[in-house]
Structures are given as C-alpha cells and as structure tokens.
C-alpha atoms as a PDB file:
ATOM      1  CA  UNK A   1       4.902  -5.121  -3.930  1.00  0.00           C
ATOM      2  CA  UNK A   2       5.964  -5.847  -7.394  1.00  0.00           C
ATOM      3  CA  UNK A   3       7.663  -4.262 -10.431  1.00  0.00           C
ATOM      4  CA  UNK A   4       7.115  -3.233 -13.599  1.00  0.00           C
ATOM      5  CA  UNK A   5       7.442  -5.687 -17.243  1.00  0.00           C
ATOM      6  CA  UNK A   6      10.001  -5.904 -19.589  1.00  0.00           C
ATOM      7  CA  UNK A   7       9.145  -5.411 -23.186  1.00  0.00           C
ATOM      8  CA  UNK A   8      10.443  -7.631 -25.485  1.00  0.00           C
ATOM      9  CA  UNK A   9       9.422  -8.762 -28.883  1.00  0.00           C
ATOM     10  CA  UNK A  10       7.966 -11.929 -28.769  1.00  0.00           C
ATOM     11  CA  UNK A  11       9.192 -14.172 -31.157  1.00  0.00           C
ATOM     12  CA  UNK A  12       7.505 -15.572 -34.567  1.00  0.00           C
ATOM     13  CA  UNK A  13       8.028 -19.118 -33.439  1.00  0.00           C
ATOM     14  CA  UNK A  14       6.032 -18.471 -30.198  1.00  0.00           C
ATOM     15  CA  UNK A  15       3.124 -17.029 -31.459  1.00  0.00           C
ATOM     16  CA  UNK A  16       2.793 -19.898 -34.049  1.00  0.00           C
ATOM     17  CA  UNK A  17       2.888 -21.445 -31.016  1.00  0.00           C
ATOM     18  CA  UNK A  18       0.134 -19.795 -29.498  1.00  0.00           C
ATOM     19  CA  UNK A  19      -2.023 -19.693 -32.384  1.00  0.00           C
ATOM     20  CA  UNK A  20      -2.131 -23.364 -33.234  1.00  0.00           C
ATOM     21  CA  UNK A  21      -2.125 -24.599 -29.452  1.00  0.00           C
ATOM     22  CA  UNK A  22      -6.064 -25.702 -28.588  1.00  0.00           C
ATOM     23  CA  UNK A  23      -8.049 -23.076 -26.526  1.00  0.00           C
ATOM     24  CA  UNK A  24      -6.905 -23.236 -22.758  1.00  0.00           C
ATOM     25  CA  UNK A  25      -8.978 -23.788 -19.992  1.00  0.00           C
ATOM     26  CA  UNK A  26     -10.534 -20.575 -18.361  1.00  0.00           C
ATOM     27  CA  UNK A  27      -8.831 -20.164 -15.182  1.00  0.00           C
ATOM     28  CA  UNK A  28     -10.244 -17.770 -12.641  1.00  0.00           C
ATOM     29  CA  UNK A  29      -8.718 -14.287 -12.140  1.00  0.00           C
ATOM     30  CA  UNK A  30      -8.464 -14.638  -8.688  1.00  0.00           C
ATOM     31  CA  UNK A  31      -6.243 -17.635  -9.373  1.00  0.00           C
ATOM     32  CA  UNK A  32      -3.931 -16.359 -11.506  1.00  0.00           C
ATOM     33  CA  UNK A  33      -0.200 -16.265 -11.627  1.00  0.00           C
ATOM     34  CA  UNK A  34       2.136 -15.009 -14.372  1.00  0.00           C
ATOM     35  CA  UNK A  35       4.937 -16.751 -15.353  1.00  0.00           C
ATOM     36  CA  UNK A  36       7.999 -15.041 -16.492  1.00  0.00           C
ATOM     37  CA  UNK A  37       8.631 -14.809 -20.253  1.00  0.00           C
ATOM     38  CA  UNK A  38       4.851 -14.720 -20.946  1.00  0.00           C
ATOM     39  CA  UNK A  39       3.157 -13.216 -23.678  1.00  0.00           C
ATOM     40  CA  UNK A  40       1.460  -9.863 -24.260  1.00  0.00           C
ATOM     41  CA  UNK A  41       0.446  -7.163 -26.321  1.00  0.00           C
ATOM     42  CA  UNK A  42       2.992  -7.471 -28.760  1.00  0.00           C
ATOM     43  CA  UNK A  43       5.895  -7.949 -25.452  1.00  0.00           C
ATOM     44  CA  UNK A  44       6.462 -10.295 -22.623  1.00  0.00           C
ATOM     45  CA  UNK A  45       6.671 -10.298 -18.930  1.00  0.00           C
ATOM     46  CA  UNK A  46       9.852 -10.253 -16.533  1.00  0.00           C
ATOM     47  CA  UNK A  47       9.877  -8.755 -13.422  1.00  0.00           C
ATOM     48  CA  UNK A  48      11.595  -6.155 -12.022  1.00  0.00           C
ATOM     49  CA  UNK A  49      14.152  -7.642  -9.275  1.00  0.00           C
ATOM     50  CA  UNK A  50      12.989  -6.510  -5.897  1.00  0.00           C
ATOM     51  CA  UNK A  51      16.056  -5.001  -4.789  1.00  0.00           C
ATOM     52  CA  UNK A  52      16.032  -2.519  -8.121  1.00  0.00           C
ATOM     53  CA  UNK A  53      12.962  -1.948  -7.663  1.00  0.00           C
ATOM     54  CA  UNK A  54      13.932  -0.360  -3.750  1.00  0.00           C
ATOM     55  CA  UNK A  55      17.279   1.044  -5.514  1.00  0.00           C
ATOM     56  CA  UNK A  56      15.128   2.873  -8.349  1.00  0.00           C
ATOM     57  CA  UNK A  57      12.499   4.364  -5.096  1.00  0.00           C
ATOM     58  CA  UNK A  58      15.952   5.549  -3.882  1.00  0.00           C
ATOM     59  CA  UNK A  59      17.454   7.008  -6.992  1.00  0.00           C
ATOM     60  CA  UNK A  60      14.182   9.149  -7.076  1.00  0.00           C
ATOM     61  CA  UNK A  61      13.681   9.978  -3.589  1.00  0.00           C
ATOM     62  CA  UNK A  62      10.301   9.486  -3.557  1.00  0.00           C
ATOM     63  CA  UNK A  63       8.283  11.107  -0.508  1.00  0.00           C
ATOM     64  CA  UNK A  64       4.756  10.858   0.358  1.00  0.00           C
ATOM     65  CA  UNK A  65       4.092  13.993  -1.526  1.00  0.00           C
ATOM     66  CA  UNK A  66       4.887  12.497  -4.518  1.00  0.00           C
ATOM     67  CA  UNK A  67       2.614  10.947  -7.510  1.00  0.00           C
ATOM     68  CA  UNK A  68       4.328   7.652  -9.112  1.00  0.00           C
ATOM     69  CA  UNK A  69       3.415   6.179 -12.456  1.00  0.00           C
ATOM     70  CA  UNK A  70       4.732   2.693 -13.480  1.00  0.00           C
ATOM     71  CA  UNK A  71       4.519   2.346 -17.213  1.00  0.00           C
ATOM     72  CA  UNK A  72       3.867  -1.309 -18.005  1.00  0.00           C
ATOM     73  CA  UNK A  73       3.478  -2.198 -14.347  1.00  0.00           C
ATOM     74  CA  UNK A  74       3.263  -5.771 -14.274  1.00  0.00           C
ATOM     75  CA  UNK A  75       1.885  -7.733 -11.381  1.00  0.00           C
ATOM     76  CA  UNK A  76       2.467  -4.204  -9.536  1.00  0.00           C
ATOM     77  CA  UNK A  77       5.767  -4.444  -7.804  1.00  0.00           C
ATOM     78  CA  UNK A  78       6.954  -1.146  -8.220  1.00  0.00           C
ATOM     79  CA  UNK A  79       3.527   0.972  -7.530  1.00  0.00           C
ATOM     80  CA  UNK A  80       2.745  -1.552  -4.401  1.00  0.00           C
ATOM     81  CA  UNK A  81       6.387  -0.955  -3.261  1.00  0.00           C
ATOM     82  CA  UNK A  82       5.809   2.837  -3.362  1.00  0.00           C
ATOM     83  CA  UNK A  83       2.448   2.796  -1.755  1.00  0.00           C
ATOM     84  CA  UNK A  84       4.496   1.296   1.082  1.00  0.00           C
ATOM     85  CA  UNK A  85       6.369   4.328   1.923  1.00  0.00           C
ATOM     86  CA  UNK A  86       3.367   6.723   1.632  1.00  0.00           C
ATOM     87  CA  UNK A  87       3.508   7.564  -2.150  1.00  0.00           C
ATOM     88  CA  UNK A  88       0.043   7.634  -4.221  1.00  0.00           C
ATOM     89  CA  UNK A  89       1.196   5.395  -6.831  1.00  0.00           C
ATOM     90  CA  UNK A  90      -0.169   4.236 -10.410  1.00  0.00           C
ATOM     91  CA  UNK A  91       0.140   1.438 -12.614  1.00  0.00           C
ATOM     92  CA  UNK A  92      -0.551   1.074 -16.525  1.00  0.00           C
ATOM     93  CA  UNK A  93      -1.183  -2.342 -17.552  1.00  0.00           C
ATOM     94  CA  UNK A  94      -2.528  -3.864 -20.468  1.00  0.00           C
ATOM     95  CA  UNK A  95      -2.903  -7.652 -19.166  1.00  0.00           C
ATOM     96  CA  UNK A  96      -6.513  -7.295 -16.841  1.00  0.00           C
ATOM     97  CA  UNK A  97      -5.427 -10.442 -15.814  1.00  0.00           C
ATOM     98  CA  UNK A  98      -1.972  -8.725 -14.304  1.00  0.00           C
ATOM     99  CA  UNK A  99      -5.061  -5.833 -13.453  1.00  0.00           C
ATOM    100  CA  UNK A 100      -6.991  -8.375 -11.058  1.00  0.00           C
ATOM    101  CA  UNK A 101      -3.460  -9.758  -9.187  1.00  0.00           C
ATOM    102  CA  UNK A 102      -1.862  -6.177  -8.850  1.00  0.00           C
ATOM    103  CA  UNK A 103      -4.945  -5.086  -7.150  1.00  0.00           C
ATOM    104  CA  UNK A 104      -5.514  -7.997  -4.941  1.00  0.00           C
ATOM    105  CA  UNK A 105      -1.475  -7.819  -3.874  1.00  0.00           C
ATOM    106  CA  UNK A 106      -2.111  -4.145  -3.200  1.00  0.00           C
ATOM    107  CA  UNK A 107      -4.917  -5.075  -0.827  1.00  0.00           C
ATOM    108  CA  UNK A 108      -2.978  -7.823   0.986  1.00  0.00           C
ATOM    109  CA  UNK A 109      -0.250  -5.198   1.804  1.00  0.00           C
ATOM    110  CA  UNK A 110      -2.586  -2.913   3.055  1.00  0.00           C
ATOM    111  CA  UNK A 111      -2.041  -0.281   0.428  1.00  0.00           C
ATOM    112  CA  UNK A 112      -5.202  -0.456  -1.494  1.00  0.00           C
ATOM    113  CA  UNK A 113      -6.204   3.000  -1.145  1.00  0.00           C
ATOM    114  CA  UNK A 114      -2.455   4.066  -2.515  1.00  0.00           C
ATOM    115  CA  UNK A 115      -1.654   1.769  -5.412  1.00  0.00           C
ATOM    116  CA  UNK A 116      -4.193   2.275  -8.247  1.00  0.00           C
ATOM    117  CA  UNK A 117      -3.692  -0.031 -11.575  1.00  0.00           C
ATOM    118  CA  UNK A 118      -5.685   0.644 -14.981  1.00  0.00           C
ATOM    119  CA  UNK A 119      -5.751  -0.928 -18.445  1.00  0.00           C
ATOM    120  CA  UNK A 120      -4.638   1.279 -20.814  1.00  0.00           C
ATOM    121  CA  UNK A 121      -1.770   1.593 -24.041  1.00  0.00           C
ATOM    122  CA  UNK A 122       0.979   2.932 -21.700  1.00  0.00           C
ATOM    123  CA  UNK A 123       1.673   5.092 -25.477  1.00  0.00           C
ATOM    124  CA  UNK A 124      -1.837   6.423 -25.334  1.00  0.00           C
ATOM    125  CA  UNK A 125      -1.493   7.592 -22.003  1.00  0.00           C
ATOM    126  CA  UNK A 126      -1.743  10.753 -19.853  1.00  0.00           C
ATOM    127  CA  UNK A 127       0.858  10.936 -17.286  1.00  0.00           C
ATOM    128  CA  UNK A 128       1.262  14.579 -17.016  1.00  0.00           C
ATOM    129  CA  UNK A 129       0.527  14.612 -13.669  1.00  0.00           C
ATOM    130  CA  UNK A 130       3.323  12.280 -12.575  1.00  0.00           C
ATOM    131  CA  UNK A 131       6.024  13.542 -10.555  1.00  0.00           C
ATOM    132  CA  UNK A 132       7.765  10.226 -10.739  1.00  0.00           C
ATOM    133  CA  UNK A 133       7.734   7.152 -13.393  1.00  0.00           C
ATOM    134  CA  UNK A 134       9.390   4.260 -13.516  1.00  0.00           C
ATOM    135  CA  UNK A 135       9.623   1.550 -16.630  1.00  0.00           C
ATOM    136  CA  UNK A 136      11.227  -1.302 -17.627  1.00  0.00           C
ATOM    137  CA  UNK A 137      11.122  -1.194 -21.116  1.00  0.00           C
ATOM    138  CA  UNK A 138      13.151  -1.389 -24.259  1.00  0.00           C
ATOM    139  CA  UNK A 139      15.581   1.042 -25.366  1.00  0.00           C
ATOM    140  CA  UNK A 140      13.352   1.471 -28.543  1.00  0.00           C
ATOM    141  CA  UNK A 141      10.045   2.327 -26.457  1.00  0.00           C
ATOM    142  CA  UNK A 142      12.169   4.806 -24.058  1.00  0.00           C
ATOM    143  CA  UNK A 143      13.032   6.435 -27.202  1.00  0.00           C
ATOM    144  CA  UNK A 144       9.653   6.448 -28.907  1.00  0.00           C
ATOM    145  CA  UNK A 145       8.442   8.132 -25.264  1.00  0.00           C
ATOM    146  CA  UNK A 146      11.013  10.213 -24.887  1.00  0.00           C
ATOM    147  CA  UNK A 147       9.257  13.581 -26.554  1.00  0.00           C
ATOM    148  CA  UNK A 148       6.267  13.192 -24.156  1.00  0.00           C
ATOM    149  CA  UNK A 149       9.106  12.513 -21.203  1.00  0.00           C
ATOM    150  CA  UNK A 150      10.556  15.943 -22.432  1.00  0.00           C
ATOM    151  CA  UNK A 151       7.257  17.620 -22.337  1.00  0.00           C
ATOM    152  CA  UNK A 152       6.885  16.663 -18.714  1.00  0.00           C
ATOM    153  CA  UNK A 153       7.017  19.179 -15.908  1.00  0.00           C
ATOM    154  CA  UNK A 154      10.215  20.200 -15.202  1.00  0.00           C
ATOM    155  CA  UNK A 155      11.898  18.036 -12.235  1.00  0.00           C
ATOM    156  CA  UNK A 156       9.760  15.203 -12.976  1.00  0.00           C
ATOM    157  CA  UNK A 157      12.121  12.080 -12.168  1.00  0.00           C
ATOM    158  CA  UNK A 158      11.972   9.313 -14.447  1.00  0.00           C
ATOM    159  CA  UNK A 159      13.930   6.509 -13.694  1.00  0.00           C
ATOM    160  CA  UNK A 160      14.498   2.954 -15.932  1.00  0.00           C
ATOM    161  CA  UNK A 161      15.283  -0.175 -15.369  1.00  0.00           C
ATOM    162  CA  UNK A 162      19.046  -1.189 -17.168  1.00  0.00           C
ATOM    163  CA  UNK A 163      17.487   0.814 -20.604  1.00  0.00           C
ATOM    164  CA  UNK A 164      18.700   3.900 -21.707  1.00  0.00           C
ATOM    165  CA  UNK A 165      16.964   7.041 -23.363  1.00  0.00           C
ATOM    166  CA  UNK A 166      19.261   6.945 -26.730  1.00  0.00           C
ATOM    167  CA  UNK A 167      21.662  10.292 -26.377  1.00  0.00           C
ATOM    168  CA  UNK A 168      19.977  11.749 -23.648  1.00  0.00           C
ATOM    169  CA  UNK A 169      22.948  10.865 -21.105  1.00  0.00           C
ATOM    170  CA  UNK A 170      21.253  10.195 -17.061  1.00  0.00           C
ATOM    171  CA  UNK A 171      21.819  12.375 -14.491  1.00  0.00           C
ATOM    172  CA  UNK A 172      22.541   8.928 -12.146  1.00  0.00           C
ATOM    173  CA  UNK A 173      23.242   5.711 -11.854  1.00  0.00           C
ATOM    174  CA  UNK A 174      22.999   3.008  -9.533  1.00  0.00           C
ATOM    175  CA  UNK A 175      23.045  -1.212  -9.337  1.00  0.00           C
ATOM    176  CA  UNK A 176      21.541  -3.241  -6.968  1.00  0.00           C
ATOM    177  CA  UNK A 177      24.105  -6.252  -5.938  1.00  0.00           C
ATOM    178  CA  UNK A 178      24.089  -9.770  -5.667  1.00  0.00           C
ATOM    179  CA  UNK A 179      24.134  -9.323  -1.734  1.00  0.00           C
ATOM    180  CA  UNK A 180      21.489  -7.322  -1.688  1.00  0.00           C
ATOM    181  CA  UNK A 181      19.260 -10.031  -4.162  1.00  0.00           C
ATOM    182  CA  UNK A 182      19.901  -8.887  -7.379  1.00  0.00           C
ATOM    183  CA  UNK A 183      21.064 -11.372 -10.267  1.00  0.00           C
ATOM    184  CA  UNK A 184      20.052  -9.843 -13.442  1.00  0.00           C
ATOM    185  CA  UNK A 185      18.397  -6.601 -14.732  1.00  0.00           C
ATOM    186  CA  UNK A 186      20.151  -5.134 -11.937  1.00  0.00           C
ATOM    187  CA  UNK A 187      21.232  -1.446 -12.943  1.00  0.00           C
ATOM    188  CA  UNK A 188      18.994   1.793 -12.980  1.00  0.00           C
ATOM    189  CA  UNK A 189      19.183   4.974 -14.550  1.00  0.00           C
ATOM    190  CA  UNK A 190      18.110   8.472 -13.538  1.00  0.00           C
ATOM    191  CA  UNK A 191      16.944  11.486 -15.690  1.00  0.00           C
ATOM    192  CA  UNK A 192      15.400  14.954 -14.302  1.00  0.00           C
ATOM    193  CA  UNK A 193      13.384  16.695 -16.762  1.00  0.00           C
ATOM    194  CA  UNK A 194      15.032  19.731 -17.578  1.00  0.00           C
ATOM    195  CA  UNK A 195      13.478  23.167 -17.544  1.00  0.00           C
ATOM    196  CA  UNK A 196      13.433  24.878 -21.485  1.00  0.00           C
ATOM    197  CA  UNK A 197      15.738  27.792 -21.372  1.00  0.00           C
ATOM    198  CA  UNK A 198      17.406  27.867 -24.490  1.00  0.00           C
ATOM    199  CA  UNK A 199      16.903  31.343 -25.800  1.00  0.00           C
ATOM    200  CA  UNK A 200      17.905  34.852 -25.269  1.00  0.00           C
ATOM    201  CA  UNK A 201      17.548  36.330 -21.608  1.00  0.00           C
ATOM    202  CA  UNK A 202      18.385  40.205 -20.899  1.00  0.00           C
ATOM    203  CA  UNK A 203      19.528  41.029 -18.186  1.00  0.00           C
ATOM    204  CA  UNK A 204      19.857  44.531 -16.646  1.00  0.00           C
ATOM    205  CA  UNK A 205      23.958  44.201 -17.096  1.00  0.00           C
ATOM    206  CA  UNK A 206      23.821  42.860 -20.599  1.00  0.00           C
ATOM    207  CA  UNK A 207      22.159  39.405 -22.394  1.00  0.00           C
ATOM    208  CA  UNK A 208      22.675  35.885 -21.998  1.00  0.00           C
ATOM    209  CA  UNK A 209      22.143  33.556 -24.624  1.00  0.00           C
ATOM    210  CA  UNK A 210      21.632  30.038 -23.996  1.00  0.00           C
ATOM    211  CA  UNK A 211      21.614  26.767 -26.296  1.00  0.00           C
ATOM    212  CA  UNK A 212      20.303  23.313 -24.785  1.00  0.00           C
ATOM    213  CA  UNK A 213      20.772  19.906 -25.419  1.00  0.00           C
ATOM    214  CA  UNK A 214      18.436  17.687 -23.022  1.00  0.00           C
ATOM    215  CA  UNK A 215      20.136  19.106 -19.649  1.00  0.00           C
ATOM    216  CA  UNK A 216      23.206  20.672 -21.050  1.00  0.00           C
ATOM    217  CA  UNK A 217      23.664  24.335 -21.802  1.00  0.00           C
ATOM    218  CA  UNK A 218      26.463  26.193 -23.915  1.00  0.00           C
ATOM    219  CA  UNK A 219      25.997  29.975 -25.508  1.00  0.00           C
ATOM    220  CA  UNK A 220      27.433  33.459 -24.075  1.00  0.00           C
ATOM    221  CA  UNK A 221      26.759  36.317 -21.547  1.00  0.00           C
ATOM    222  CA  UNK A 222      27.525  39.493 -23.161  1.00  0.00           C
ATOM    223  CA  UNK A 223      28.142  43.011 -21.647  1.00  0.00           C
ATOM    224  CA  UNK A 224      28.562  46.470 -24.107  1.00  0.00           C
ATOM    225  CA  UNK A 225      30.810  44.908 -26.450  1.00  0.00           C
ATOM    226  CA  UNK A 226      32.417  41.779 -24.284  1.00  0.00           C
ATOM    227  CA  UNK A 227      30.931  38.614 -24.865  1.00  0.00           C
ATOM    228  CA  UNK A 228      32.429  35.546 -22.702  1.00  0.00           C
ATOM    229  CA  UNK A 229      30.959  31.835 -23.465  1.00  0.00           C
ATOM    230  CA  UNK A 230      29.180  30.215 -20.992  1.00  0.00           C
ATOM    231  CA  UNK A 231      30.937  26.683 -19.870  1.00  0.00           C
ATOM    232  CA  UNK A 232      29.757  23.930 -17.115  1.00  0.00           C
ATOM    233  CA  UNK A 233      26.614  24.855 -18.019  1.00  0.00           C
ATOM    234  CA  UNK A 234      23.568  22.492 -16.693  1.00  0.00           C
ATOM    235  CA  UNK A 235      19.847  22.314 -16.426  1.00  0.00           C
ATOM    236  CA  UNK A 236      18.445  20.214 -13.077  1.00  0.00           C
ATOM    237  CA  UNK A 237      14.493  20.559 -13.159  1.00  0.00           C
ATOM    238  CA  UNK A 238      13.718  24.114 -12.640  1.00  0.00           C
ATOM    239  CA  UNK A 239      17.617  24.858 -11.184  1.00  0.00           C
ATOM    240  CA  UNK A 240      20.546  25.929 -13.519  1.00  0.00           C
ATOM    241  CA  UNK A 241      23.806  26.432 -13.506  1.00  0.00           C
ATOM    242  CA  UNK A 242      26.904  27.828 -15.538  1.00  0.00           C
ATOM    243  CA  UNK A 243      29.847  29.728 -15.382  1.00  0.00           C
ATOM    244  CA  UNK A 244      31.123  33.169 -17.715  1.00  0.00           C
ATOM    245  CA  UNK A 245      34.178  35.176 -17.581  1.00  0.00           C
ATOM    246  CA  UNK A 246      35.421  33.182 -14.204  1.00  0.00           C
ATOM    247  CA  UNK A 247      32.152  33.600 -12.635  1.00  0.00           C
ATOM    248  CA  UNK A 248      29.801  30.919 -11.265  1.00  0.00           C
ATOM    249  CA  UNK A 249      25.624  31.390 -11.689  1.00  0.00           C
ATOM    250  CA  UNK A 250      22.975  29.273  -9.800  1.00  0.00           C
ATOM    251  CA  UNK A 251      19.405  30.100 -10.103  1.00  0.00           C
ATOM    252  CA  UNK A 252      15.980  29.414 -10.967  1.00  0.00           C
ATOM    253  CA  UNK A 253      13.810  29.253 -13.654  1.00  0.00           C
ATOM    254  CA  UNK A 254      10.075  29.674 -14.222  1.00  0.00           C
ATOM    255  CA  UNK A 255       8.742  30.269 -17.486  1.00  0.00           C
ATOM    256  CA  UNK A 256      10.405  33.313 -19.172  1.00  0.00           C
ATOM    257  CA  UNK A 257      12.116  34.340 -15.711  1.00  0.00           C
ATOM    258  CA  UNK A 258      15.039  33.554 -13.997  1.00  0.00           C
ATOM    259  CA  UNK A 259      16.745  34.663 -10.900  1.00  0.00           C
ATOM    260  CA  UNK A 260      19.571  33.863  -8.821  1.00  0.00           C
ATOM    261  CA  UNK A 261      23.060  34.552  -7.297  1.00  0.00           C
ATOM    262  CA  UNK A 262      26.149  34.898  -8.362  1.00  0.00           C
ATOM    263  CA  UNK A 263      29.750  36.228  -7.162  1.00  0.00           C
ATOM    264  CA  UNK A 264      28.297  39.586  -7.652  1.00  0.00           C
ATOM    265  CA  UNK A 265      25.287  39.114  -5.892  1.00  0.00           C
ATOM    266  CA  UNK A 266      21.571  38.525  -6.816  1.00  0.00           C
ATOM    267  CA  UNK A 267      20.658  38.322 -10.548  1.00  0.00           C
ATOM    268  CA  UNK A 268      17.779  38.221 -12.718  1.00  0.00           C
ATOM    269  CA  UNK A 269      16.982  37.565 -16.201  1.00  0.00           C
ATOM    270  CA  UNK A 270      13.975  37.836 -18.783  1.00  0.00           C
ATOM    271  CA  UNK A 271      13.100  36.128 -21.646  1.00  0.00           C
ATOM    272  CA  UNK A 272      11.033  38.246 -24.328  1.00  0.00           C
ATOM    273  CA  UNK A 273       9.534  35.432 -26.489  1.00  0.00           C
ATOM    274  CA  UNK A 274       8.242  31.779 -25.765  1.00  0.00           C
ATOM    275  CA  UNK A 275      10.634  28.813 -24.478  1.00  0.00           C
ATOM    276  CA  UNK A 276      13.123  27.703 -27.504  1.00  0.00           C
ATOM    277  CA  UNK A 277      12.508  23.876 -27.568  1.00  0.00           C
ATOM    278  CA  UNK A 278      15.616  21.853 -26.754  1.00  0.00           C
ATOM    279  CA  UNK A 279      16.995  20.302 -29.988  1.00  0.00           C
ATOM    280  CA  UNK A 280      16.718  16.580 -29.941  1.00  0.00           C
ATOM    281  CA  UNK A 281      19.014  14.292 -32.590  1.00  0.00           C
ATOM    282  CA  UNK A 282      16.647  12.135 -34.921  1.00  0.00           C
ATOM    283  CA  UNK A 283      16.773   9.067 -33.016  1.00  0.00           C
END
C-alpha cells in the first residue's frame, strides 16, 4: 500500500535542470519506480511514512462502509492501505506514470477491485462523495482547498499529513514514533466537517442564537426577557453541543432542525431561513 505526495515547489535551479538535460530514454510503465524528491506538476514526490499512513486510517476510523479519497496519491500508499481493511478507496494523481504503478501495487495486494486511481487536477476535482480524505500537501494548498473541505458533508473526516488548515484549529492529533518506523513527516492532523448552524433557532421555550467559527459556537438562548450566552459551545459533524444558564445541550442537526436532550429533557429547535455560512478569516 502506499501514501500520498508531498507538494513542494520545485526549485528554479532544477527545472533549468530539466529543461537543458537531453531527452531521456523511454522507460516502460511497467518498469517504473519513483524516486523521492522527483518532479511534477509544478510539486515533487515524498512519500507518506507507512506508519502515518496506518496512524492517519486510525485517526479517521475508517470502516468498510466508508469512501476514501487521497488527494495527490502518489504511488498509492494510502488508498492501497485502506483497500486493505475493506474501505472503497480513491486516488487523484496527476503523474500516469505514478497511475500505472499504483494500479499494478493495488493488484499485487489483492485489492484491485477496492483501490481505484485517476488522473486528474486534485483542484479540479469532485470529491463530494468522500466520507474520508487524506493529503499530504502544503499548508498553502490545504488552505486554497479549504472552502470546498467546508462545503463537504457534514462529518466528513479529513485528515493531513504534518500540514495544517491555517486557523481552522483540528479536532486531533496524533504522531507515529520512531519505534513504530517513523523518522520524518511523522505527525497527523484531524478535522470533522462541521454542520452550518449559525443562525437563529426558536424554540418552543424561547430562541437560540448561534454564531460559528469552523467548529466553534458562541451566541445566546433567550427566554421572555432573560437572555444567558451560550459557552463550551462545539460543532462535531452533524452533533452539537453547548451549555446556557448552567445547563448542558447535546443534539443533532439536520438542515434547519435540531433536536436533542438536555437537563430538562428532550428539546427541539427550528431554523426559519437557510444555513448562515460559517465566517472564515481571509487567509
């Protein structure tokens, strides 16, 4: 199995380099083998370390229900490594050449009807349908992705390799050791996609007004003329979470509904106009 590439620029001096070098001998797809730090579209190729790449599976408790999608996936690591455990899994590639060896690797482990690889601008992509992706790219690309991330179905997991998505703090994080194989790109971040519910929700006791930031939630619940603000408020998927006047609120949303328990029992809430958009800081 095998992970997902690191984007980096690559540097002037290499592609003068590249350009002036004399035209290499074909070499037959079936015969290739990437080397680390090699060039691409504009990035080159590491590897993700096999033991993130198990650590990162973990992080986002991936089950055979699940569909993965590794942006910039290499020579396949990562989507081979979730076929493994059962997962229909995905890779975006731009290198046919890292295409062809993904797809024969997937075969060897017996996963070729699992792990799927296609040739496509990872930024041009659809990957609505993911329930899981994993990348190992630069902070700069997380950031540049991070509005379609946000768009994504609430409780998607999305989970990078030692990058970070700007001031959207993770949920988790984990590192993979030396011990367990690990010597460098060895930590891995978590985020859930967070449900929209900023807004203003009635509910049959008063209203509830909500402001987000990615997963975090502030605003008030008010009752006749009482309004208390909402603290340790917190968005996980579809699941939320606060507390007002002393009192602690768990429950669900979906769409412009919500409904759950609290110390006085079971609650519900309505929202009479479409999902506010979480504010995001110009990046």
């Amino acid at each position: 199995m095998m992970p997902n590439s690191l984007f980096i620029p690559i540097a002037a001096a290499a592609l003068l380099a590249a350009l002036t070098a004399g035209p290499a001998a074909a070499q037959p797809s079936s015969a290739y083998e990437p080397s680390v730090g090699q060039e691409g579209k504009d990035v080159v190729w590491v590897p993700t370390p096999q033991a993130l790449v198990d650590k990162m599976l973990d992080m986002a408790k991936v089950t055979p229900g699940d569909f993965l999608i590794d942006l910039g996936s290499g020579d396949g690591r990562t989507v081979i490594t979730a076929a493994k455990r059962g997962v229909r899994a995905m890779g975006i590639e731009y290198n046919p050449d890292m295409i062809t060896l993904s797809q024969r690797n997937a075969q060897k482990e017996g996963v070729g009807d699992k792990a799927t690889f296609v040739k496509a601008d990872l930024f041009e992509s659809d990957f609505s349908k993911a329930t899981v992706i994993t990348m190992f790219l630069l902070d700069r690309i997380n950031l540049e992705l991070r509005p379609k991330i946000l768009g994504l179905k609430p409780g998607t997991r999305i989970v990078s390799n030692t990058f970070t998505m700007g001031d959207w703090a993770a949920d988790a994080q984990a590192t993979a050791s030396q011990n367990e194989g690990c010597q460098s790109y060895c930590v891995a971040y978590l985020w859930i996609v967070p449900a929209k519910v900023a807004g203003t929700w009635k509910l049959p006791q008063g209203e509830l007004t909500l402001k987000q930031e990615y997963q975090m939630l502030a605003g008030q619940l008010k009752s006749g003329e009482k309004a208390v603000p909402i603290t340790q408020g917190r968005v996980r998927g579809d699941r939320l979470k606060f507390s007002a006047g002393g009192v602690e609120y768990s429950g669900r949303v979906s769409g412009n509904r919500m409904e759950g328990a609290g110390k006085g029992g079971a609650w519900s809430a309505t929202r009479g106009q479409k999902p506010v958009p979480a504010p995001v800081p110009a990046s």
